[in-house]
N, C-alpha and C. Protein backbone atom coordinates (compact mmCIF):
# COMPACT_ATOMS: atom_id res chain seq x y z
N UNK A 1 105.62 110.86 93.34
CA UNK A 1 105.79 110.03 94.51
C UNK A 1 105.56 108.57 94.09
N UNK A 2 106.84 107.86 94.64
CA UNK A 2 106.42 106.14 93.92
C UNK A 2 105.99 105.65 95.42
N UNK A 3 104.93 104.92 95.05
CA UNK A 3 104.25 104.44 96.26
C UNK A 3 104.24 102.96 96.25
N UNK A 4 104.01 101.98 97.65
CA UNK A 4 103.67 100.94 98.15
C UNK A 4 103.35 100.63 99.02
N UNK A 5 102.57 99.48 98.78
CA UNK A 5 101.58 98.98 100.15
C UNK A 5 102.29 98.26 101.07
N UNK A 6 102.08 98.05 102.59
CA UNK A 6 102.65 96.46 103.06
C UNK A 6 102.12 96.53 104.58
N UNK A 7 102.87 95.71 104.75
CA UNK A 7 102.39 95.05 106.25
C UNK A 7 103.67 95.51 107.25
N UNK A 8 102.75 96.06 108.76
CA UNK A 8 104.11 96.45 109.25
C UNK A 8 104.28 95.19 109.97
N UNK A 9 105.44 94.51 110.03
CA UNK A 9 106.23 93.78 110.97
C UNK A 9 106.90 94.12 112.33
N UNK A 10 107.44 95.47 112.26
CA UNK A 10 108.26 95.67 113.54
C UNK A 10 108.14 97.06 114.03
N UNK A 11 107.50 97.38 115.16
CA UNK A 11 107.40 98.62 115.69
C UNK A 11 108.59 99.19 116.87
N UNK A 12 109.04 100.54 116.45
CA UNK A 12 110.06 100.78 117.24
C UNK A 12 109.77 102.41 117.49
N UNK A 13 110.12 102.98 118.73
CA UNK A 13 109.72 104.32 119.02
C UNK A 13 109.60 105.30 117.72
N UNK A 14 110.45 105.26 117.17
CA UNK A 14 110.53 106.45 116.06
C UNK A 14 110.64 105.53 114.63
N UNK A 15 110.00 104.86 114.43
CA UNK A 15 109.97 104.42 113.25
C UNK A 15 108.88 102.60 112.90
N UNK A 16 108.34 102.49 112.02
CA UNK A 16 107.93 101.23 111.53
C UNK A 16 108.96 100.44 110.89
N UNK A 17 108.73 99.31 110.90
CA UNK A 17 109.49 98.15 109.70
C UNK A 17 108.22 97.54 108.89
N UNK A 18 108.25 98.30 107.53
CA UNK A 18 107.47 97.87 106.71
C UNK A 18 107.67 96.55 105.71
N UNK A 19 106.96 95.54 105.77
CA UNK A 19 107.19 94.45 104.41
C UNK A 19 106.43 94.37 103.37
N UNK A 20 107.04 94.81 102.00
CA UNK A 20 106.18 95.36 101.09
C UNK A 20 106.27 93.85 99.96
N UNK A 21 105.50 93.44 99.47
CA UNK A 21 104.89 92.38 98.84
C UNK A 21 105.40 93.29 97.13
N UNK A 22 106.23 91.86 96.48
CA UNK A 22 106.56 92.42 95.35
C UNK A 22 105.44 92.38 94.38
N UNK A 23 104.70 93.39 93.30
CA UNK A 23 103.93 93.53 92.66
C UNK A 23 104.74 92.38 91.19
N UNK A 24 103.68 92.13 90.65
CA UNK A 24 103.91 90.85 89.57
C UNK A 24 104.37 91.41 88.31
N UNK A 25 104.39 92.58 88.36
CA UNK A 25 104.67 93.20 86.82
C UNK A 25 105.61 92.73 85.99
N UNK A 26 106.77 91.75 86.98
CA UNK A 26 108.02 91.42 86.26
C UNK A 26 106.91 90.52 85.26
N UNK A 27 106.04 89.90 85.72
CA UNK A 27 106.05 88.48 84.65
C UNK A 27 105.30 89.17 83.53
N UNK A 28 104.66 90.10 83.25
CA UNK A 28 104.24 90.92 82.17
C UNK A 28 105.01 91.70 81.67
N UNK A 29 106.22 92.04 82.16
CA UNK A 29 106.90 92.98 81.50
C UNK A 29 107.66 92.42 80.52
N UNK A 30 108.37 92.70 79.19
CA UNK A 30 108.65 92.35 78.24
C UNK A 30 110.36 92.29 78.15
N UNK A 31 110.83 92.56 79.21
CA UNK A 31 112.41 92.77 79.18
C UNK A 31 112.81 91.85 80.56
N UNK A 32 111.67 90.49 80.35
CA UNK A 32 112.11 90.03 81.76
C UNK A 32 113.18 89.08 82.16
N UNK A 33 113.67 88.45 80.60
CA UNK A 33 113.79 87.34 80.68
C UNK A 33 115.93 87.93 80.94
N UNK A 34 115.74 89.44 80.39
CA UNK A 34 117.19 90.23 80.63
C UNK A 34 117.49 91.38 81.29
N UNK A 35 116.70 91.27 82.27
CA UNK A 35 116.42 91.82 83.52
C UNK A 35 116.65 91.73 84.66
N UNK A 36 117.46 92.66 85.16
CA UNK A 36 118.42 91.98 86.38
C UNK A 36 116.99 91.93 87.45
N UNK A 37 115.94 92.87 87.78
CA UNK A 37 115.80 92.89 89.14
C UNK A 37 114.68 91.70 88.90
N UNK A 38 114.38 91.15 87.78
CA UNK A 38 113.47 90.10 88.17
C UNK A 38 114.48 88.82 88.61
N UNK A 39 115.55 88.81 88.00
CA UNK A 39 116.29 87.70 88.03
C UNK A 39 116.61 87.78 90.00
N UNK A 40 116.72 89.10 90.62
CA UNK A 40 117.24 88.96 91.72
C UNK A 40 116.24 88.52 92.72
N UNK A 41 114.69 89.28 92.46
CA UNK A 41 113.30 89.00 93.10
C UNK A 41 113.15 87.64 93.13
N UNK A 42 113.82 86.76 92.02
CA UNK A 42 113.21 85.16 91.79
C UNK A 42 114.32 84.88 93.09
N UNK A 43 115.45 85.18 93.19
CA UNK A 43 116.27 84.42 93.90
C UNK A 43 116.07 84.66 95.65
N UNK A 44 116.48 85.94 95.85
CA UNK A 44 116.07 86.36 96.69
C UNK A 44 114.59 86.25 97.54
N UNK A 45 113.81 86.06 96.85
CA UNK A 45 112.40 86.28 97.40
C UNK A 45 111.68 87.18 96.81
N UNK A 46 110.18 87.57 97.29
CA UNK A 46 109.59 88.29 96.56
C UNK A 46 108.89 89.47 97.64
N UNK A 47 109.69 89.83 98.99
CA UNK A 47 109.37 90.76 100.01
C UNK A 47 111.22 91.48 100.61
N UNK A 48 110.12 92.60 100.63
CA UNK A 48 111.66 93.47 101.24
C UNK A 48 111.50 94.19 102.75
N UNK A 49 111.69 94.62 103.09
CA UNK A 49 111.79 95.23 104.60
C UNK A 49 112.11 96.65 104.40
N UNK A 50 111.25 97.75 104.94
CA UNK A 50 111.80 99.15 104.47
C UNK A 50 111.51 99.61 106.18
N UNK A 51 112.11 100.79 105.98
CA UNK A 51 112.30 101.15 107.32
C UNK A 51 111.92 102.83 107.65
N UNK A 52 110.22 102.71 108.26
CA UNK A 52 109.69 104.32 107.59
C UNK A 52 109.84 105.02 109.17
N UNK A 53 109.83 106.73 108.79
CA UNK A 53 110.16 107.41 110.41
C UNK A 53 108.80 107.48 110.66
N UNK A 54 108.44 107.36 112.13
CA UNK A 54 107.00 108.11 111.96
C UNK A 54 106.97 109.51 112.50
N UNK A 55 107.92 110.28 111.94
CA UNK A 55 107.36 111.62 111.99
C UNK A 55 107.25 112.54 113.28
N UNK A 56 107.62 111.83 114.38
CA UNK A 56 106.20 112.57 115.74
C UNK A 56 104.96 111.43 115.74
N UNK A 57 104.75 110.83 114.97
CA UNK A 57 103.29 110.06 115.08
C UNK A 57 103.79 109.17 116.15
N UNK A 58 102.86 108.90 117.28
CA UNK A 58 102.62 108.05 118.16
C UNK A 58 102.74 106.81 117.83
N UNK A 59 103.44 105.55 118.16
CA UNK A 59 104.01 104.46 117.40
C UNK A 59 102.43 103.68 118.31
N UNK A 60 102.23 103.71 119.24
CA UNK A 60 100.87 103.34 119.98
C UNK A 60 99.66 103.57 118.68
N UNK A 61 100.05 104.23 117.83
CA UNK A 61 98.67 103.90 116.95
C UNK A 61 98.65 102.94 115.60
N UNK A 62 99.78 101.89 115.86
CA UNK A 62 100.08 100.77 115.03
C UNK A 62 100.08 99.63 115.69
N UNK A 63 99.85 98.58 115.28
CA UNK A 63 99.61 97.49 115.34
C UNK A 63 100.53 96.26 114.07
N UNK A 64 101.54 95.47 114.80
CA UNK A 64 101.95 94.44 113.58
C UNK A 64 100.84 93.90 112.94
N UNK A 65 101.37 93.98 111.25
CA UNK A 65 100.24 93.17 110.20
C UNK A 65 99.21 94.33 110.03
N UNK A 66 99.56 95.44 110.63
CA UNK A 66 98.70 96.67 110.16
C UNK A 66 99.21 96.96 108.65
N UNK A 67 98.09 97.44 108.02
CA UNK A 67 98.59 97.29 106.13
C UNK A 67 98.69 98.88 106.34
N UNK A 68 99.81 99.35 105.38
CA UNK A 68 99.96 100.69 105.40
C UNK A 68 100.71 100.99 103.83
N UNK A 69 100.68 102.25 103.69
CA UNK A 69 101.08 102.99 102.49
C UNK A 69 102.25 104.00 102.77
N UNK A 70 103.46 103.57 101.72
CA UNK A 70 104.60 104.15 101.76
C UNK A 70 104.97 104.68 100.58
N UNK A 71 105.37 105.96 101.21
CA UNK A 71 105.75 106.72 99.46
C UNK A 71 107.46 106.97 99.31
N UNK A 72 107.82 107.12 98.59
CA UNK A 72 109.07 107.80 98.34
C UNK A 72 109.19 109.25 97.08
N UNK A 73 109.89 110.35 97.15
CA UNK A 73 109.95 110.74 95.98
C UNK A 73 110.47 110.56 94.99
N UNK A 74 110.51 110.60 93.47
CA UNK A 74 111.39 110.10 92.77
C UNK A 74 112.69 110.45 92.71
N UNK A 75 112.26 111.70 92.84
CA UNK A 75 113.76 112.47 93.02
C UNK A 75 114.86 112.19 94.04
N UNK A 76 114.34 111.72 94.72
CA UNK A 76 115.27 110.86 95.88
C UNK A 76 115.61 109.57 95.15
N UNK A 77 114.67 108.69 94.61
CA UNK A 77 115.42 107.24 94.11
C UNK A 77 116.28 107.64 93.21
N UNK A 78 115.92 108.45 91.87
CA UNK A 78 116.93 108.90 91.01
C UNK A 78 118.22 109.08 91.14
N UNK A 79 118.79 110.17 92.81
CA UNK A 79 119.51 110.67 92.90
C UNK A 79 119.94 109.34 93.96
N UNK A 80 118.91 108.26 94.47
CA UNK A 80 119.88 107.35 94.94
C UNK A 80 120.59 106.56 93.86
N UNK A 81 119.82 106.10 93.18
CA UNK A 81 119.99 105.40 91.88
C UNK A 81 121.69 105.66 91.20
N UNK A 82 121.64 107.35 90.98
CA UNK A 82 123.06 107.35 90.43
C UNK A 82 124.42 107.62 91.31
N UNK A 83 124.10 107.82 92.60
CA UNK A 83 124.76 107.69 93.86
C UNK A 83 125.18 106.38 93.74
N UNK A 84 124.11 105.41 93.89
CA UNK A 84 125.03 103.99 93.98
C UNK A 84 125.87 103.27 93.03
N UNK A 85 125.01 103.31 91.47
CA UNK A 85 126.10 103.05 90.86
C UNK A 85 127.16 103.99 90.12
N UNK A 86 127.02 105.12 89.89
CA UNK A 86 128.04 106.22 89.79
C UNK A 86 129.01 106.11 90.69
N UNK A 87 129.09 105.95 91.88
CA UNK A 87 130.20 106.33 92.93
C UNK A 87 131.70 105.15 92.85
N UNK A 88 130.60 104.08 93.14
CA UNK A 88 131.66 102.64 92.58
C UNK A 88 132.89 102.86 91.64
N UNK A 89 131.32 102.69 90.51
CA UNK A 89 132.32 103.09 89.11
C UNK A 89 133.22 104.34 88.74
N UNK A 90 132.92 105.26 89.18
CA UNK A 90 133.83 106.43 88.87
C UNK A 90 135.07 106.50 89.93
N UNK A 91 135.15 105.59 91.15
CA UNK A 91 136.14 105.16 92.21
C UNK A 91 137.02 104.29 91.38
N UNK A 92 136.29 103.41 90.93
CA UNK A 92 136.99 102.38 90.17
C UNK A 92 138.19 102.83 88.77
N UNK A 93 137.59 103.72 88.30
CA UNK A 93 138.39 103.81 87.23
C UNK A 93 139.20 105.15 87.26
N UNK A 94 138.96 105.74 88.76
CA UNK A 94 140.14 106.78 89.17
C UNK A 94 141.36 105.67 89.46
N UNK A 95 140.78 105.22 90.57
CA UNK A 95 141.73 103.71 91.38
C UNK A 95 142.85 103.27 89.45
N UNK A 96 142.09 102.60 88.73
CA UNK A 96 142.46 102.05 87.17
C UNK A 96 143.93 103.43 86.92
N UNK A 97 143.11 104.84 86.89
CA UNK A 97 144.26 105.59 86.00
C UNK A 97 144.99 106.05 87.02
N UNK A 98 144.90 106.02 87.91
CA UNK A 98 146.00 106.60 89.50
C UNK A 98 147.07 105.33 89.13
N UNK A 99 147.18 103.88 89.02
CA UNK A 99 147.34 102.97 88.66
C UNK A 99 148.91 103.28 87.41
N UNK A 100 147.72 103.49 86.18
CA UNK A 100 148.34 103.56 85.17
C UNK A 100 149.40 104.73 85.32
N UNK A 101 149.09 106.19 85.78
CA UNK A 101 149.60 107.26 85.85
C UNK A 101 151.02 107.22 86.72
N UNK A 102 150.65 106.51 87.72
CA UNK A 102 152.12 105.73 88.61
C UNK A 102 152.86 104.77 87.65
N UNK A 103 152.66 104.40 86.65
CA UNK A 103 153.44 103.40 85.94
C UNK A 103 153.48 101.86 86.10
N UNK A 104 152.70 100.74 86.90
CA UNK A 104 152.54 100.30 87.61
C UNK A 104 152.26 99.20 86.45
N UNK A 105 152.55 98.27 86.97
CA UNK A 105 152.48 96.74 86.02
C UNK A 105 150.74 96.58 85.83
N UNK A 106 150.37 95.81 85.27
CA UNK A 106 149.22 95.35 85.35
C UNK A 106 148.25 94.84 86.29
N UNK A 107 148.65 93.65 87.17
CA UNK A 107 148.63 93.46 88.69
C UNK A 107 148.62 94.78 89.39
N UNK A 108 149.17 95.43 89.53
CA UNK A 108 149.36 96.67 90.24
C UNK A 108 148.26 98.11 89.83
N UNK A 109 147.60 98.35 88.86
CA UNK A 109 146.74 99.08 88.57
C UNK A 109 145.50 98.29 88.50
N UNK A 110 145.34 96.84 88.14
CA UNK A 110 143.80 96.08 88.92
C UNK A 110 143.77 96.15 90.52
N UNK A 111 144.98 96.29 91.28
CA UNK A 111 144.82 96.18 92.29
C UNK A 111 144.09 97.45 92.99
N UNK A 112 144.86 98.86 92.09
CA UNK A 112 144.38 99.98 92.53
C UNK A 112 142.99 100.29 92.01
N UNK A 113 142.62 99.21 90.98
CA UNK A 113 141.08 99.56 90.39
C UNK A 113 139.97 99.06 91.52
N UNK A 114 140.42 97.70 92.05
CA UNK A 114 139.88 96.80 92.59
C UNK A 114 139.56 97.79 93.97
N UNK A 115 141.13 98.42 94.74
CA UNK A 115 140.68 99.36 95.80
C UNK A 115 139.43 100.65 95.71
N UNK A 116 140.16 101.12 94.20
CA UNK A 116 138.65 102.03 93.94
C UNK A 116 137.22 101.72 94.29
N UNK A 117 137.07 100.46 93.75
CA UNK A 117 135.54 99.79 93.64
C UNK A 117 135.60 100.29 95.36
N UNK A 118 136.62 99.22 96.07
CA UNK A 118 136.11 99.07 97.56
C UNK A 118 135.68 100.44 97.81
N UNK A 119 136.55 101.59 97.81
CA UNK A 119 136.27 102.49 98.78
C UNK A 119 134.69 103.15 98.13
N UNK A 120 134.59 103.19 96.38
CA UNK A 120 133.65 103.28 96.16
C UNK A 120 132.01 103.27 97.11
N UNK A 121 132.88 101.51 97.27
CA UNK A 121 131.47 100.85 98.27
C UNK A 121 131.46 101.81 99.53
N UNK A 122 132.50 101.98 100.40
CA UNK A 122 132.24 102.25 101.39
C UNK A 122 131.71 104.09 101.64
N UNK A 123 131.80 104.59 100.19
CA UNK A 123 131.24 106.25 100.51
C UNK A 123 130.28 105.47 100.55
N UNK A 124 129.44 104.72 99.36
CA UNK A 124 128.16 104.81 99.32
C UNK A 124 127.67 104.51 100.91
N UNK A 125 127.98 103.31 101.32
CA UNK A 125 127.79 102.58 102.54
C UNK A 125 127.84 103.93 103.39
N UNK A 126 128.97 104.36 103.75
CA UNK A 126 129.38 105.97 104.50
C UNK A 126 127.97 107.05 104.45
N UNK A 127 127.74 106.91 103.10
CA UNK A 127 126.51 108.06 102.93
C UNK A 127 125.15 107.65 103.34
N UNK A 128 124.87 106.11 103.25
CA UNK A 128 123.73 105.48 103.72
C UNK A 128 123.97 105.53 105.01
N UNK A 129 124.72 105.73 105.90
CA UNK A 129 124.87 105.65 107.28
C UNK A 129 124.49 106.70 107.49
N UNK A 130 125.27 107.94 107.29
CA UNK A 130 125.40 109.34 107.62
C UNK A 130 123.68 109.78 107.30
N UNK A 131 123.16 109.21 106.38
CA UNK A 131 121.68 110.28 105.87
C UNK A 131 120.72 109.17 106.39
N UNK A 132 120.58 108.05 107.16
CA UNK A 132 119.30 107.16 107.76
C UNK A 132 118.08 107.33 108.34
N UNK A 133 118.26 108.72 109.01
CA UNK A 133 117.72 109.79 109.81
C UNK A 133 116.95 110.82 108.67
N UNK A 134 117.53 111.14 108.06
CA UNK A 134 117.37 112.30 106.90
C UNK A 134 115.92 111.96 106.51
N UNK A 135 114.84 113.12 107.03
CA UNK A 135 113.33 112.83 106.72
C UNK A 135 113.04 113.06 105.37
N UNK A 136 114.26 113.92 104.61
CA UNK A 136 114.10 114.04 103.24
C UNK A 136 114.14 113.05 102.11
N UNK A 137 114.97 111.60 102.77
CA UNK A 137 115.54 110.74 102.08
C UNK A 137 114.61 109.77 102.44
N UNK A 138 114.06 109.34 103.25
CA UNK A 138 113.42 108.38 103.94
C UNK A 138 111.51 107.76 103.52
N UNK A 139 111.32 106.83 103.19
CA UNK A 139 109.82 106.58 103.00
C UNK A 139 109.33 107.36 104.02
N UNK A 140 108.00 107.74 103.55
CA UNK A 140 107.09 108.21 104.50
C UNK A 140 105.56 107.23 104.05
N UNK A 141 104.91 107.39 105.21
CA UNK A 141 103.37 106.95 105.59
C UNK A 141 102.36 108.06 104.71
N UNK A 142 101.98 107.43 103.79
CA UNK A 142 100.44 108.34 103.29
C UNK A 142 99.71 107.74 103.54
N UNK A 143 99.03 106.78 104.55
CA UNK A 143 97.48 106.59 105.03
C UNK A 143 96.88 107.65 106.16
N UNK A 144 98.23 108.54 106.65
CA UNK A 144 97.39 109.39 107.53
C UNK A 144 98.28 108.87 108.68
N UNK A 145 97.21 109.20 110.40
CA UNK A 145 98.47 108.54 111.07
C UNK A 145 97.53 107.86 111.64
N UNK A 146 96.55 106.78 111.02
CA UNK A 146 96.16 105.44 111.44
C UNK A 146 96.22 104.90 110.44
N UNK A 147 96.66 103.72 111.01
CA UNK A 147 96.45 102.27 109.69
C UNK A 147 95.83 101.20 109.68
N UNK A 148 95.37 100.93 108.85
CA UNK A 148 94.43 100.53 108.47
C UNK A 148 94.43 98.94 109.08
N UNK A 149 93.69 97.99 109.51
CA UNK A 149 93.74 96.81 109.63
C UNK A 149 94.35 95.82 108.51
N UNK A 150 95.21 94.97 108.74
CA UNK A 150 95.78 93.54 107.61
C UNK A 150 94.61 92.53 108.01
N UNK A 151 93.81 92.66 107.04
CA UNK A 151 92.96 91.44 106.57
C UNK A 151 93.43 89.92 106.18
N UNK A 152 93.77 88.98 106.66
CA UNK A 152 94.44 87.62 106.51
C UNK A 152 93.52 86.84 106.09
């Protein structure tokens, strides 16, 4: 289970909006300087927004700026992990030889590569829609079902 801490921001019947504070490891880590996700954390910011179910838990027993603990399994990031970029790419370079296999000028098989990517995007997008709900896929709360006070 990969875990993180944060602060909830937004309470809604069946679910928290968690903001999880990026841990500093990029600047110790040794592959930083060719490293996409530090390069994106610097640009972007250094907080994300996750979006946990509560289960049945009573949303009345949270409070915004309540600090809480969110887990995920790995086996879920993994299998998101090659979901997102597997799907693209293997769209993409069907789109490329559907292309070539039609006989198709050059222009004309980037174009069908280029459509690959898109629709690529849109299973993934399609599948993030369809599974949002999915308690299997979704962070969950390990502090229990109270949380703890945000100390400022």
């Amino acid at each position: 289970m990969i875990t993180e801490s944060g602060r909830i921001v937004a309470i809604e019947n069946d679910c928290l909006w968690v903001e999880t504070i990026q841990r500093s490891t990029c600047e110790s880590c040794a592959a930083e300087k060719g490293c996409g996700q530090s390069l994106v954390s610097k640009w972007g910011g250094r907080t994300s927004f996750i979006r946990v179910l509560l289960q049945g838990r009573d949303c009345s027993h949270y409070a915004l700026h309540d600090e809480v603990t969110v887990g995920i399994p790995e086996d879920v990031v993994a299998a998101g992990s090659i979901l997102v970029y597997l799907t693209p790419l293997l769209t993409l370079l069907l789109g490329a030889g559907c292309g070539h296999w039609l006989g198709l000028a050059e222009p004309g098989v980037i174009f069908l590569a280029v459509l690959g990517l898109a629709l690529g995007g849109g299973l993934v997008r399609w599948h993030s829609f369809v599974h949002r709900d999915d308690e299997r896929m979704q962070p969950v709360l390990l502090d229990g079902t109270e949380a703890v006070r945000w100390q400022s």
